[in-house]
PDB file of N, CA and C in Angstrom:
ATOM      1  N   UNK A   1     -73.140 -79.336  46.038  1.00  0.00           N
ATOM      2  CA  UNK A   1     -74.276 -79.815  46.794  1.00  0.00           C
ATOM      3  C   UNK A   1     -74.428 -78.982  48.065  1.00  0.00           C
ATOM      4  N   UNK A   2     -75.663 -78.506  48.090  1.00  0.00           N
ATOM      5  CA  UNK A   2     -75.835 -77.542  49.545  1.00  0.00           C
ATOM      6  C   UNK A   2     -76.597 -78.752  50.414  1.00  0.00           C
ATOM      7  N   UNK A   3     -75.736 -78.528  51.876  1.00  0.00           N
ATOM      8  CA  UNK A   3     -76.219 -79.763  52.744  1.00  0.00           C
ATOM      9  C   UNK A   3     -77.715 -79.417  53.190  1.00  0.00           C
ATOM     10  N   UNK A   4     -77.354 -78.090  53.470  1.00  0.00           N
ATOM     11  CA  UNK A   4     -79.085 -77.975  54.103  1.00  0.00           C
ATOM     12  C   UNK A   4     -80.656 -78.112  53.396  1.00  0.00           C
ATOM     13  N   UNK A   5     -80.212 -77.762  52.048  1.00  0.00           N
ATOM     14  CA  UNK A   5     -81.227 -78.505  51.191  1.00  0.00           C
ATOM     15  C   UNK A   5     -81.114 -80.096  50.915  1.00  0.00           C
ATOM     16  N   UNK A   6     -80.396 -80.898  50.735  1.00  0.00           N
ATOM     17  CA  UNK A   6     -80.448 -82.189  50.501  1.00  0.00           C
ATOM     18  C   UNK A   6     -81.198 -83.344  51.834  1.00  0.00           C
ATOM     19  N   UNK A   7     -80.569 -82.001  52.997  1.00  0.00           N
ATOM     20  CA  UNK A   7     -81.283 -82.851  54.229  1.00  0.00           C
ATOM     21  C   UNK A   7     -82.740 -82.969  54.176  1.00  0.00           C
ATOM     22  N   UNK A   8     -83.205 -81.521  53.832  1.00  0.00           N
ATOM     23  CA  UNK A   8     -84.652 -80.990  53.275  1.00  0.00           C
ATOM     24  C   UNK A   8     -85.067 -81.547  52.770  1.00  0.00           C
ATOM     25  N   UNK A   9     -84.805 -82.296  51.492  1.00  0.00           N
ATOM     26  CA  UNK A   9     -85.255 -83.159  50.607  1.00  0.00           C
ATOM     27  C   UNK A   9     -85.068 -85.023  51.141  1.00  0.00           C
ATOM     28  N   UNK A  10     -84.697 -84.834  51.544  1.00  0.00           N
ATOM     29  CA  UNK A  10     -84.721 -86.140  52.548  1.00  0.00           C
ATOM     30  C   UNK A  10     -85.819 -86.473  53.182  1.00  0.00           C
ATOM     31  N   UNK A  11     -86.104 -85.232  53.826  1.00  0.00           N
ATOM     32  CA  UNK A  11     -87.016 -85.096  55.235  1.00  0.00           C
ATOM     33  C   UNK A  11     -88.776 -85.292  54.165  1.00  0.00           C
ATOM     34  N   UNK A  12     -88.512 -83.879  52.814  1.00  0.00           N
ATOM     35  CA  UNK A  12     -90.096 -83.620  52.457  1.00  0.00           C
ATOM     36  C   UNK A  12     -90.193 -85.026  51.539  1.00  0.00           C
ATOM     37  N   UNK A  13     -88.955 -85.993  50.726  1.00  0.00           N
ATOM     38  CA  UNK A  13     -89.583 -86.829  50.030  1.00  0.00           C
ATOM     39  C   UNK A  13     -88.889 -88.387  50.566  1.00  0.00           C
ATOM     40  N   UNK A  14     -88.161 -88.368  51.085  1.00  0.00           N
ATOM     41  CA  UNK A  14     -87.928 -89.573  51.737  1.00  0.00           C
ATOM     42  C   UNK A  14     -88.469 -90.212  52.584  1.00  0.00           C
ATOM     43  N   UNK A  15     -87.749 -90.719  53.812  1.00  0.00           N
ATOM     44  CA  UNK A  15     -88.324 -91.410  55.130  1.00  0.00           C
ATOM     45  C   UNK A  15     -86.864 -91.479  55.913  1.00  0.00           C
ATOM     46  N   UNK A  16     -87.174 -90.109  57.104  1.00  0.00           N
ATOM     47  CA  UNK A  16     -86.120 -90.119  58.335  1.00  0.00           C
ATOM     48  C   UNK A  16     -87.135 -89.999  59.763  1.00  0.00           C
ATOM     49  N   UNK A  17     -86.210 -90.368  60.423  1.00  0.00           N
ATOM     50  CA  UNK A  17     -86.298 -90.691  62.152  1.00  0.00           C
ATOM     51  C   UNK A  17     -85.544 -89.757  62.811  1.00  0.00           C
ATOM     52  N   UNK A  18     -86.455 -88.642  63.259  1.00  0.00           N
ATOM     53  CA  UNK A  18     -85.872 -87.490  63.938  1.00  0.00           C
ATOM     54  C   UNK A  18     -85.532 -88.467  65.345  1.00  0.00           C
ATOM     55  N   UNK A  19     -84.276 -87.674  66.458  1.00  0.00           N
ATOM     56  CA  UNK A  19     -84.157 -87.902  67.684  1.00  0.00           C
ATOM     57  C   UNK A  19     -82.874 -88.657  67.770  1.00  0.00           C
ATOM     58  N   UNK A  20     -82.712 -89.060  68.815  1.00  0.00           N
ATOM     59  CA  UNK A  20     -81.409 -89.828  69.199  1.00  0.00           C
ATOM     60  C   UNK A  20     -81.724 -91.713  69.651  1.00  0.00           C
ATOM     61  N   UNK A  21     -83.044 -91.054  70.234  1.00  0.00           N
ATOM     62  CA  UNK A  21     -83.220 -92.572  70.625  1.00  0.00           C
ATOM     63  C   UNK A  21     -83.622 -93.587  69.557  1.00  0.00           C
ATOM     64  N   UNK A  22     -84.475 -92.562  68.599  1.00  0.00           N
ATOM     65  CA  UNK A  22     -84.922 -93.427  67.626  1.00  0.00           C
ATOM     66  C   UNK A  22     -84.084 -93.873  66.622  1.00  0.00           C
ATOM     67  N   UNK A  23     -82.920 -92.766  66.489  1.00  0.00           N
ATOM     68  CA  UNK A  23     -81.681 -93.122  65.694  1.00  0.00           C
ATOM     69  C   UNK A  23     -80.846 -94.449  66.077  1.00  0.00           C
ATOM     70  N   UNK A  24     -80.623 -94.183  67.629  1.00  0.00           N
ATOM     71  CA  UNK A  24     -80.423 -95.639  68.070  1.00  0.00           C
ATOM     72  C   UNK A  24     -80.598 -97.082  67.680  1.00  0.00           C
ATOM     73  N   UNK A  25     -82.458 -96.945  67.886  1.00  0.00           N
ATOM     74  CA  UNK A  25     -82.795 -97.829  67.512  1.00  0.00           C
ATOM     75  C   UNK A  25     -82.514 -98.518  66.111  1.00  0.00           C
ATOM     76  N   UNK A  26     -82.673 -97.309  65.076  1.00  0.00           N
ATOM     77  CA  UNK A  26     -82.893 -97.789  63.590  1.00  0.00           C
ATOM     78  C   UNK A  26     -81.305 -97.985  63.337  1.00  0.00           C
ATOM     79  N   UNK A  27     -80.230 -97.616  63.694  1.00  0.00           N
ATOM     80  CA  UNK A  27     -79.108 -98.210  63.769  1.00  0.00           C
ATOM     81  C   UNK A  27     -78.361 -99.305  63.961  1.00  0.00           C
ATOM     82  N   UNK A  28     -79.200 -99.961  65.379  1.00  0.00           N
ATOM     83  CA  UNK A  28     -79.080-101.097  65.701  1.00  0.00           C
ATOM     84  C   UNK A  28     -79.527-102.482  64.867  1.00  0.00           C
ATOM     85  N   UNK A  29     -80.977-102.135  64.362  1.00  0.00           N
ATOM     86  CA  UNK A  29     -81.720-102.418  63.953  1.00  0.00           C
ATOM     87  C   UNK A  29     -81.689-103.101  62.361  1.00  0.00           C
ATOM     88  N   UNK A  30     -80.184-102.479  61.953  1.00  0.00           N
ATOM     89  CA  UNK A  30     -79.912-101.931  60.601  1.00  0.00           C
ATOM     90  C   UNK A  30     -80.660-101.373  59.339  1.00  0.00           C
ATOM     91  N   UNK A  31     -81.646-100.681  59.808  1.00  0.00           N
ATOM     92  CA  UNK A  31     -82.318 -99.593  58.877  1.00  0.00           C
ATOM     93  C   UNK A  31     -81.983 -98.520  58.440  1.00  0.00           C
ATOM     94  N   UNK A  32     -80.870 -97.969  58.919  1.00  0.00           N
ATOM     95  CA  UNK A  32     -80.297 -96.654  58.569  1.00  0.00           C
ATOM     96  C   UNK A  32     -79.717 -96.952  57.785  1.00  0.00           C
ATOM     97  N   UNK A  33     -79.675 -95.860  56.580  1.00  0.00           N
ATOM     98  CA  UNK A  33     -78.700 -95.782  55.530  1.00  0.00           C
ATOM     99  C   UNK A  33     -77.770 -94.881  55.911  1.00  0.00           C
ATOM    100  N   UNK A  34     -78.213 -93.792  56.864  1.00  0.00           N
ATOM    101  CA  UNK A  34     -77.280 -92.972  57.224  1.00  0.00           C
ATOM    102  C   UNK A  34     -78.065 -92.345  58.369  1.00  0.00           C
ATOM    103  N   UNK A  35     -76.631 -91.860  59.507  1.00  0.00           N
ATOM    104  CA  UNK A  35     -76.765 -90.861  60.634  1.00  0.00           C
ATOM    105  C   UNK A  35     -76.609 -89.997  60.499  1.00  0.00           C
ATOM    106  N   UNK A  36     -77.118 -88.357  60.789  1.00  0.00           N
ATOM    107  CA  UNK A  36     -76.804 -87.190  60.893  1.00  0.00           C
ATOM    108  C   UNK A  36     -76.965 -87.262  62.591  1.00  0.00           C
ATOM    109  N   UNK A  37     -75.513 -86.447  62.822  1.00  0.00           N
ATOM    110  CA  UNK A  37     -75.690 -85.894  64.316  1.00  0.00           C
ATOM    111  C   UNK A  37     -75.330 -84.530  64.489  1.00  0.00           C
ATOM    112  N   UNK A  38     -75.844 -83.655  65.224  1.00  0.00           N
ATOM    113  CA  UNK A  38     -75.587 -82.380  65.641  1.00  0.00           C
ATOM    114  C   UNK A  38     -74.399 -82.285  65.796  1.00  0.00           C
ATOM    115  N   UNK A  39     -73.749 -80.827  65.311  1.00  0.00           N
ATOM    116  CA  UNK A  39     -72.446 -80.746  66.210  1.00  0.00           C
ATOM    117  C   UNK A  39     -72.789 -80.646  68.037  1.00  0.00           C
ATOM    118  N   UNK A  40     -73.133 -80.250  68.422  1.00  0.00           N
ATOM    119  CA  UNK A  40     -73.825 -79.758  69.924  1.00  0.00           C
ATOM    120  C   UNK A  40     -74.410 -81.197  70.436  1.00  0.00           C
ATOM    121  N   UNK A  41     -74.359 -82.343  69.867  1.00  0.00           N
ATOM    122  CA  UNK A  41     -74.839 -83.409  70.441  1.00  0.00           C
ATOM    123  C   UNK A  41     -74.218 -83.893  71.387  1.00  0.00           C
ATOM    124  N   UNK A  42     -75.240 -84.620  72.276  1.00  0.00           N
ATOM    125  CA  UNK A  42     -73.730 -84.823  73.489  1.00  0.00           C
ATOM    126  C   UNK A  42     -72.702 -85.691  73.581  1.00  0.00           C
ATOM    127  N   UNK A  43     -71.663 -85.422  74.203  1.00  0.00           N
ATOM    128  CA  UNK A  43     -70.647 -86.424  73.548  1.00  0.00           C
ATOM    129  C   UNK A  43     -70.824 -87.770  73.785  1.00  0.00           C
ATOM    130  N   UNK A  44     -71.311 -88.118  74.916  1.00  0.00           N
ATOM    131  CA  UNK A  44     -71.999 -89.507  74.794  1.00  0.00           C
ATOM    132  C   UNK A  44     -72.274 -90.217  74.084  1.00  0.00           C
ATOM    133  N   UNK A  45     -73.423 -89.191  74.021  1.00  0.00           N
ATOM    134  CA  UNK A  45     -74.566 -89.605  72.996  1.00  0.00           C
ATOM    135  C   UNK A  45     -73.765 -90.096  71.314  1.00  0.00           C
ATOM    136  N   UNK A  46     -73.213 -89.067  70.637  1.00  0.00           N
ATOM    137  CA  UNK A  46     -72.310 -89.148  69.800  1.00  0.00           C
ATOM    138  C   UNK A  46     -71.684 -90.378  69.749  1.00  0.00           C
ATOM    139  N   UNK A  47     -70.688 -90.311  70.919  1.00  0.00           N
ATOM    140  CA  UNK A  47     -69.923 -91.692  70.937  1.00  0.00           C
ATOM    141  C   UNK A  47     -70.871 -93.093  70.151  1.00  0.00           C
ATOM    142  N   UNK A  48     -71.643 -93.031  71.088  1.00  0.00           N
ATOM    143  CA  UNK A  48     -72.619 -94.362  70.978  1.00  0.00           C
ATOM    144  C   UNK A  48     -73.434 -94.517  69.739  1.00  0.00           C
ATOM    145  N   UNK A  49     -73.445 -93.529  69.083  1.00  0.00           N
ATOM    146  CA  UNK A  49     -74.121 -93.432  67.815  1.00  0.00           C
ATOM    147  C   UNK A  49     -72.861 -93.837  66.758  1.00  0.00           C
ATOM    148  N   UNK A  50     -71.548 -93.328  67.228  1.00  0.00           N
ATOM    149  CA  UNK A  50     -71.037 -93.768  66.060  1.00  0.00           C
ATOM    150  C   UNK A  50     -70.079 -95.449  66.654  1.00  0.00           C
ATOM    151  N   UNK A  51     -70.330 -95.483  67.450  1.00  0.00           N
ATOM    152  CA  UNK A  51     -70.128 -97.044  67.552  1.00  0.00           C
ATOM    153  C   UNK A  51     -71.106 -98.290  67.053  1.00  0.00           C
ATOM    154  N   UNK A  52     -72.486 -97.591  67.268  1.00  0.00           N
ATOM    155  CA  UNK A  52     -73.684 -98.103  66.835  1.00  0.00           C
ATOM    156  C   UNK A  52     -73.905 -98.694  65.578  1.00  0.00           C
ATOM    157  N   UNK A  53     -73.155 -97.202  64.834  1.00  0.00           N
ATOM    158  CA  UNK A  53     -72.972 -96.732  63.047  1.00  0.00           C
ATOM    159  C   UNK A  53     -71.761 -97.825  62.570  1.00  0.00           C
ATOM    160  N   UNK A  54     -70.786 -98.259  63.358  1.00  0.00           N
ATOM    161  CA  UNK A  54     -69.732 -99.176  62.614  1.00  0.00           C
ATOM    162  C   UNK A  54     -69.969-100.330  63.273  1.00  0.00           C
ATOM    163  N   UNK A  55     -70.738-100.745  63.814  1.00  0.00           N
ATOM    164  CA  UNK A  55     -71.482-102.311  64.065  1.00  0.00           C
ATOM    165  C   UNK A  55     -72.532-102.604  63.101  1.00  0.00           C
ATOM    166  N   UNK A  56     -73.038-101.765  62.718  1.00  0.00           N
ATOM    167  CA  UNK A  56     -73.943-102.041  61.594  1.00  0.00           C
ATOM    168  C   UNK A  56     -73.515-101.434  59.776  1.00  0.00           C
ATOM    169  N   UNK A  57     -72.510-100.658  59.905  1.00  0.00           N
ATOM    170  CA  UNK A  57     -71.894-100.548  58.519  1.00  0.00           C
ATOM    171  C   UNK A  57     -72.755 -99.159  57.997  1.00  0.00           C
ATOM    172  N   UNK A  58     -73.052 -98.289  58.658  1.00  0.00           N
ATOM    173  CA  UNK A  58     -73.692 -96.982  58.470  1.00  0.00           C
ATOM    174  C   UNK A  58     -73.208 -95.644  58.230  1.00  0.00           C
ATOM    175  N   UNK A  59     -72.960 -95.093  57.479  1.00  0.00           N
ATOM    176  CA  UNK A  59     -72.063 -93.618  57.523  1.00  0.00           C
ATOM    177  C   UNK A  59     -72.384 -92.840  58.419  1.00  0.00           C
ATOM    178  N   UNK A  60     -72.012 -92.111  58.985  1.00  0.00           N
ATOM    179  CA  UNK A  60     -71.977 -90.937  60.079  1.00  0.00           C
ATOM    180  C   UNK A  60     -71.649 -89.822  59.271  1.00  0.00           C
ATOM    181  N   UNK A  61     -72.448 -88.461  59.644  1.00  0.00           N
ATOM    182  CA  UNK A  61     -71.936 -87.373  58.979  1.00  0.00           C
ATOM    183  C   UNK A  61     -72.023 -85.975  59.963  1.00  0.00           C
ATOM    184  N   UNK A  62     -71.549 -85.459  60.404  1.00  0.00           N
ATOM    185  CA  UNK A  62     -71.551 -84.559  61.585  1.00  0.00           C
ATOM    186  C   UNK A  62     -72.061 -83.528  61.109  1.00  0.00           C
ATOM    187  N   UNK A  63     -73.199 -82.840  61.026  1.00  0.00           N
ATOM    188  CA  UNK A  63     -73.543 -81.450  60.778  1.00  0.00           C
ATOM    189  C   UNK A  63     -72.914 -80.602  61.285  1.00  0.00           C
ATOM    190  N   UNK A  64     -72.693 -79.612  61.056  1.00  0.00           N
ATOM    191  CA  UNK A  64     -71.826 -78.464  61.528  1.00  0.00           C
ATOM    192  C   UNK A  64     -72.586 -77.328  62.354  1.00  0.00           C
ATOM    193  N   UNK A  65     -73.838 -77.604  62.172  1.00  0.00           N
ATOM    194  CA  UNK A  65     -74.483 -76.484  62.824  1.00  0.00           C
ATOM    195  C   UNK A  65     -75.194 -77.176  64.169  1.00  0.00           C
ATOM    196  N   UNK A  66     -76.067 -76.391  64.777  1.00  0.00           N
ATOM    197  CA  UNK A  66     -76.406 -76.927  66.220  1.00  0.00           C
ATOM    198  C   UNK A  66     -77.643 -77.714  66.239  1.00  0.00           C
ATOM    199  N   UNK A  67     -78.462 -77.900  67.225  1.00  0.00           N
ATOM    200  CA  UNK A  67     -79.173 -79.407  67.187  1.00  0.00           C
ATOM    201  C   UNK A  67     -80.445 -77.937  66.801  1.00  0.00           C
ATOM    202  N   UNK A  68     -80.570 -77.348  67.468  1.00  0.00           N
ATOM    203  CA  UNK A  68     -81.951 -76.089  66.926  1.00  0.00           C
ATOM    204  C   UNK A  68     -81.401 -75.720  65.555  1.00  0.00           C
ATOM    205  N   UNK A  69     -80.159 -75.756  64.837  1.00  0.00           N
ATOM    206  CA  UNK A  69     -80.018 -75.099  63.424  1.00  0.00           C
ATOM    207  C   UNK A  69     -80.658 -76.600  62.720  1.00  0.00           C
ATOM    208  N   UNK A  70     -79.946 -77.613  63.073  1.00  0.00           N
ATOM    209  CA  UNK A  70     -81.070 -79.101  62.016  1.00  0.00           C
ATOM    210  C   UNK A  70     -82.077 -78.997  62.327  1.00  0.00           C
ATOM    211  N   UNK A  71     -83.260 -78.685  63.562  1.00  0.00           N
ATOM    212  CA  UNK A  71     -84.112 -79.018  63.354  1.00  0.00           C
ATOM    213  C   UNK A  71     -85.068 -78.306  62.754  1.00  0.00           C
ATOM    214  N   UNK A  72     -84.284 -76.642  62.260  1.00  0.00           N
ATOM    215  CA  UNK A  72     -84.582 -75.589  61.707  1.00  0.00           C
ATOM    216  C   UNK A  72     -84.393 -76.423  60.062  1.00  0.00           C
ATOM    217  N   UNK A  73     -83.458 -76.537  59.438  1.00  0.00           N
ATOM    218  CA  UNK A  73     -83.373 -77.580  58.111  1.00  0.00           C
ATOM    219  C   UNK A  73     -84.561 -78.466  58.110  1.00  0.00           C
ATOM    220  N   UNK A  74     -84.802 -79.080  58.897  1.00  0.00           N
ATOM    221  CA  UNK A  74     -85.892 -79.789  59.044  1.00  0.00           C
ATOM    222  C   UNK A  74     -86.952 -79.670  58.842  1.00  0.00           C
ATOM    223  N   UNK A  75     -87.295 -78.442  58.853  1.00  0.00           N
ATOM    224  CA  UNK A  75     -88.961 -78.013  59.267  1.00  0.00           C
ATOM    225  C   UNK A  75     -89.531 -78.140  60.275  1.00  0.00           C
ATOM    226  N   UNK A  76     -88.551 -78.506  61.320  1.00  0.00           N
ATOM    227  CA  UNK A  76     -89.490 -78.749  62.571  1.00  0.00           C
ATOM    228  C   UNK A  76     -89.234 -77.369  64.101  1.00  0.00           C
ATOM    229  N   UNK A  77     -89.878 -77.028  64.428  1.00  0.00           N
ATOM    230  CA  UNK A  77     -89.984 -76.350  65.444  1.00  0.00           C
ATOM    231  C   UNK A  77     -88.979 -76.776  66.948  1.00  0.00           C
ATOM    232  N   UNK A  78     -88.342 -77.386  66.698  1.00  0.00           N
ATOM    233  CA  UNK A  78     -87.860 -78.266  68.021  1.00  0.00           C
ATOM    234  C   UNK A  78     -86.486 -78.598  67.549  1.00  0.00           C
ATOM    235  N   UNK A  79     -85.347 -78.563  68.582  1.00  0.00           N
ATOM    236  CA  UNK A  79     -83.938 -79.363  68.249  1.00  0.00           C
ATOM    237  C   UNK A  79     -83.849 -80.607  67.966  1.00  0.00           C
ATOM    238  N   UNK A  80     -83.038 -80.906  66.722  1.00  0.00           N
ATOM    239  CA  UNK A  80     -82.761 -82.621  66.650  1.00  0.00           C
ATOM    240  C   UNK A  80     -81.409 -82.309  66.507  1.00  0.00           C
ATOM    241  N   UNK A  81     -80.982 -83.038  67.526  1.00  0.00           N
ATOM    242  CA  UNK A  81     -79.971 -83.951  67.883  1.00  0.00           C
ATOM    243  C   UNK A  81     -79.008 -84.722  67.191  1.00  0.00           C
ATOM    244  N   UNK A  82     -79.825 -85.677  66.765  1.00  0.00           N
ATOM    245  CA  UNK A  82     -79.663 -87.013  65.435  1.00  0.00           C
ATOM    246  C   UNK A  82     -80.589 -87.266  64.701  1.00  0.00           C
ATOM    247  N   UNK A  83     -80.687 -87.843  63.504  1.00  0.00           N
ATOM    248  CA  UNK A  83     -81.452 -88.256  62.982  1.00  0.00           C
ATOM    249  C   UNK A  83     -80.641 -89.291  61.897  1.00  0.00           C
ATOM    250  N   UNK A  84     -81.887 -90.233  61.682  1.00  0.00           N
ATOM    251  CA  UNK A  84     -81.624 -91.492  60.773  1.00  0.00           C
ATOM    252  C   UNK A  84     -81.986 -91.211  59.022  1.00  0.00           C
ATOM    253  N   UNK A  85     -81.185 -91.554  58.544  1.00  0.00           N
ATOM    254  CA  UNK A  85     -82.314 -91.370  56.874  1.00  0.00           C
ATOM    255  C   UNK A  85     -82.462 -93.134  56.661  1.00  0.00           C
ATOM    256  N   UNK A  86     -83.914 -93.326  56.409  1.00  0.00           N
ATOM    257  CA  UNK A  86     -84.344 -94.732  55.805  1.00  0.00           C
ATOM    258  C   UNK A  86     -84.243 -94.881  54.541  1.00  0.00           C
ATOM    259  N   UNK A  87     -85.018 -93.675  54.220  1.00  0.00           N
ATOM    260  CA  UNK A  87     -84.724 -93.544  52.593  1.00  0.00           C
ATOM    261  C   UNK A  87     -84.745 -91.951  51.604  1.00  0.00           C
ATOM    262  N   UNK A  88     -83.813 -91.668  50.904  1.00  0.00           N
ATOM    263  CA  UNK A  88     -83.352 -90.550  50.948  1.00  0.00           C
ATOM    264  C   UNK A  88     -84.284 -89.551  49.892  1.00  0.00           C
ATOM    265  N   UNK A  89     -84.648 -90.768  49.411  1.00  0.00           N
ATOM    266  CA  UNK A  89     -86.083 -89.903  48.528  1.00  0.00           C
ATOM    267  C   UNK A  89     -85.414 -89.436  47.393  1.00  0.00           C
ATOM    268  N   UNK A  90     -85.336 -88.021  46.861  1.00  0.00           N
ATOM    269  CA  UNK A  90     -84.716 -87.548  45.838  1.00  0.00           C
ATOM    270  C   UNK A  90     -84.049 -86.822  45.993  1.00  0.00           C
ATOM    271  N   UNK A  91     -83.098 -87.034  47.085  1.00  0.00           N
ATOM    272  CA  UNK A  91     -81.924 -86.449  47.962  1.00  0.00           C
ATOM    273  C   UNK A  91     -80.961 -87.032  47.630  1.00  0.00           C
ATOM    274  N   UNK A  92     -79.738 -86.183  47.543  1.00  0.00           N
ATOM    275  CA  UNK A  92     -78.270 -86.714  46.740  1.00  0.00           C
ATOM    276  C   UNK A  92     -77.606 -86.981  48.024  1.00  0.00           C
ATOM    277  N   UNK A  93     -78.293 -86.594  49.164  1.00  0.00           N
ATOM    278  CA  UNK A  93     -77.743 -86.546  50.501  1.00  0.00           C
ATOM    279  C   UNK A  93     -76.660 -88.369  51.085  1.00  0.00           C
ATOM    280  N   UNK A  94     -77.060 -89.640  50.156  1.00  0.00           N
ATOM    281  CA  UNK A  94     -76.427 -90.638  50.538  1.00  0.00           C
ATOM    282  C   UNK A  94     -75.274 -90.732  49.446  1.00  0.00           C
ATOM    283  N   UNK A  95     -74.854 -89.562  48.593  1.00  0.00           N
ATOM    284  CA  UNK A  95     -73.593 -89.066  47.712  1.00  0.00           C
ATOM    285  C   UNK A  95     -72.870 -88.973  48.054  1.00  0.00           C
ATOM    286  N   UNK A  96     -73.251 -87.508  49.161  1.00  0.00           N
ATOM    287  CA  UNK A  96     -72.468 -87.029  49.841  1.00  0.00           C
ATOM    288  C   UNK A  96     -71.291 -87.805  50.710  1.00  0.00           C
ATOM    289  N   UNK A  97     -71.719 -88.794  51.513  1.00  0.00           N
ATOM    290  CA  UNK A  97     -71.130 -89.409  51.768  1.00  0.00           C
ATOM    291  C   UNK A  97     -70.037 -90.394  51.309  1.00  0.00           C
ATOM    292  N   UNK A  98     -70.990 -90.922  49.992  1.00  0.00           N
ATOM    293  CA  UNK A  98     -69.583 -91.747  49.609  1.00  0.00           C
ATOM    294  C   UNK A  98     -68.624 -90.948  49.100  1.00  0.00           C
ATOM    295  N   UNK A  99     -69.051 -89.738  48.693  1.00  0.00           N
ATOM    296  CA  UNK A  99     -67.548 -89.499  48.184  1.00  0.00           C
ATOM    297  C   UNK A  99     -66.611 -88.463  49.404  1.00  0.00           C
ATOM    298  N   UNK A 100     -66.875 -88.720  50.421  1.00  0.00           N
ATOM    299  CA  UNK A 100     -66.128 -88.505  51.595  1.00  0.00           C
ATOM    300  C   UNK A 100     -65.097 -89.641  51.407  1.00  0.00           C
TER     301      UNK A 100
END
């Protein structure tokens, strides 16, 4: 499984929540099926996302590349940070995880 396409396919046929705050939210919220966070995210920020992520029973998965390399995966012109997946579409991307 290549990560940077599955995120891709997430993004063009699923339903995700670019950002940190909004990740927040949909975390809290319990809408996330899953977190992606930047490696380069801040550690804070991080922290609180994955405390967020085991109050609500959410996988965390740390990208390895920087918040401008996801938001490059993304299609988007701009750094993300974090992002939420709602629904993964025809992305193997919530696999990945379980078999971590």
């Amino acid at each position: 499984m290549d990560l940077n396409k599955s995120i891709r396919m997430a993004v063009d046929t699923g339903k995700v929540v670019l950002g940190s705050d909004k990740t927040t939210k949909a975390a809290l919220s319990g809408n996330a099926k899953m977190i992606i966070v930047a490696a380069n995210c801040p550690a804070e920020r991080k922290q609180d996302l994955k405390h967020y992520s085991q109050l609500s029973d959410v996988p965390v998965l740390e990208y390895i590349g920087s918040a401008i390399e996801l938001g490059n995966v993304c299609g988007k012109p701009f750094p993300v940070a974090a992002m939420t997946v709602l629904d993964a579409g025809n992305s193997d991307l919530l696999d990945a995880v379980k078999k971590q």
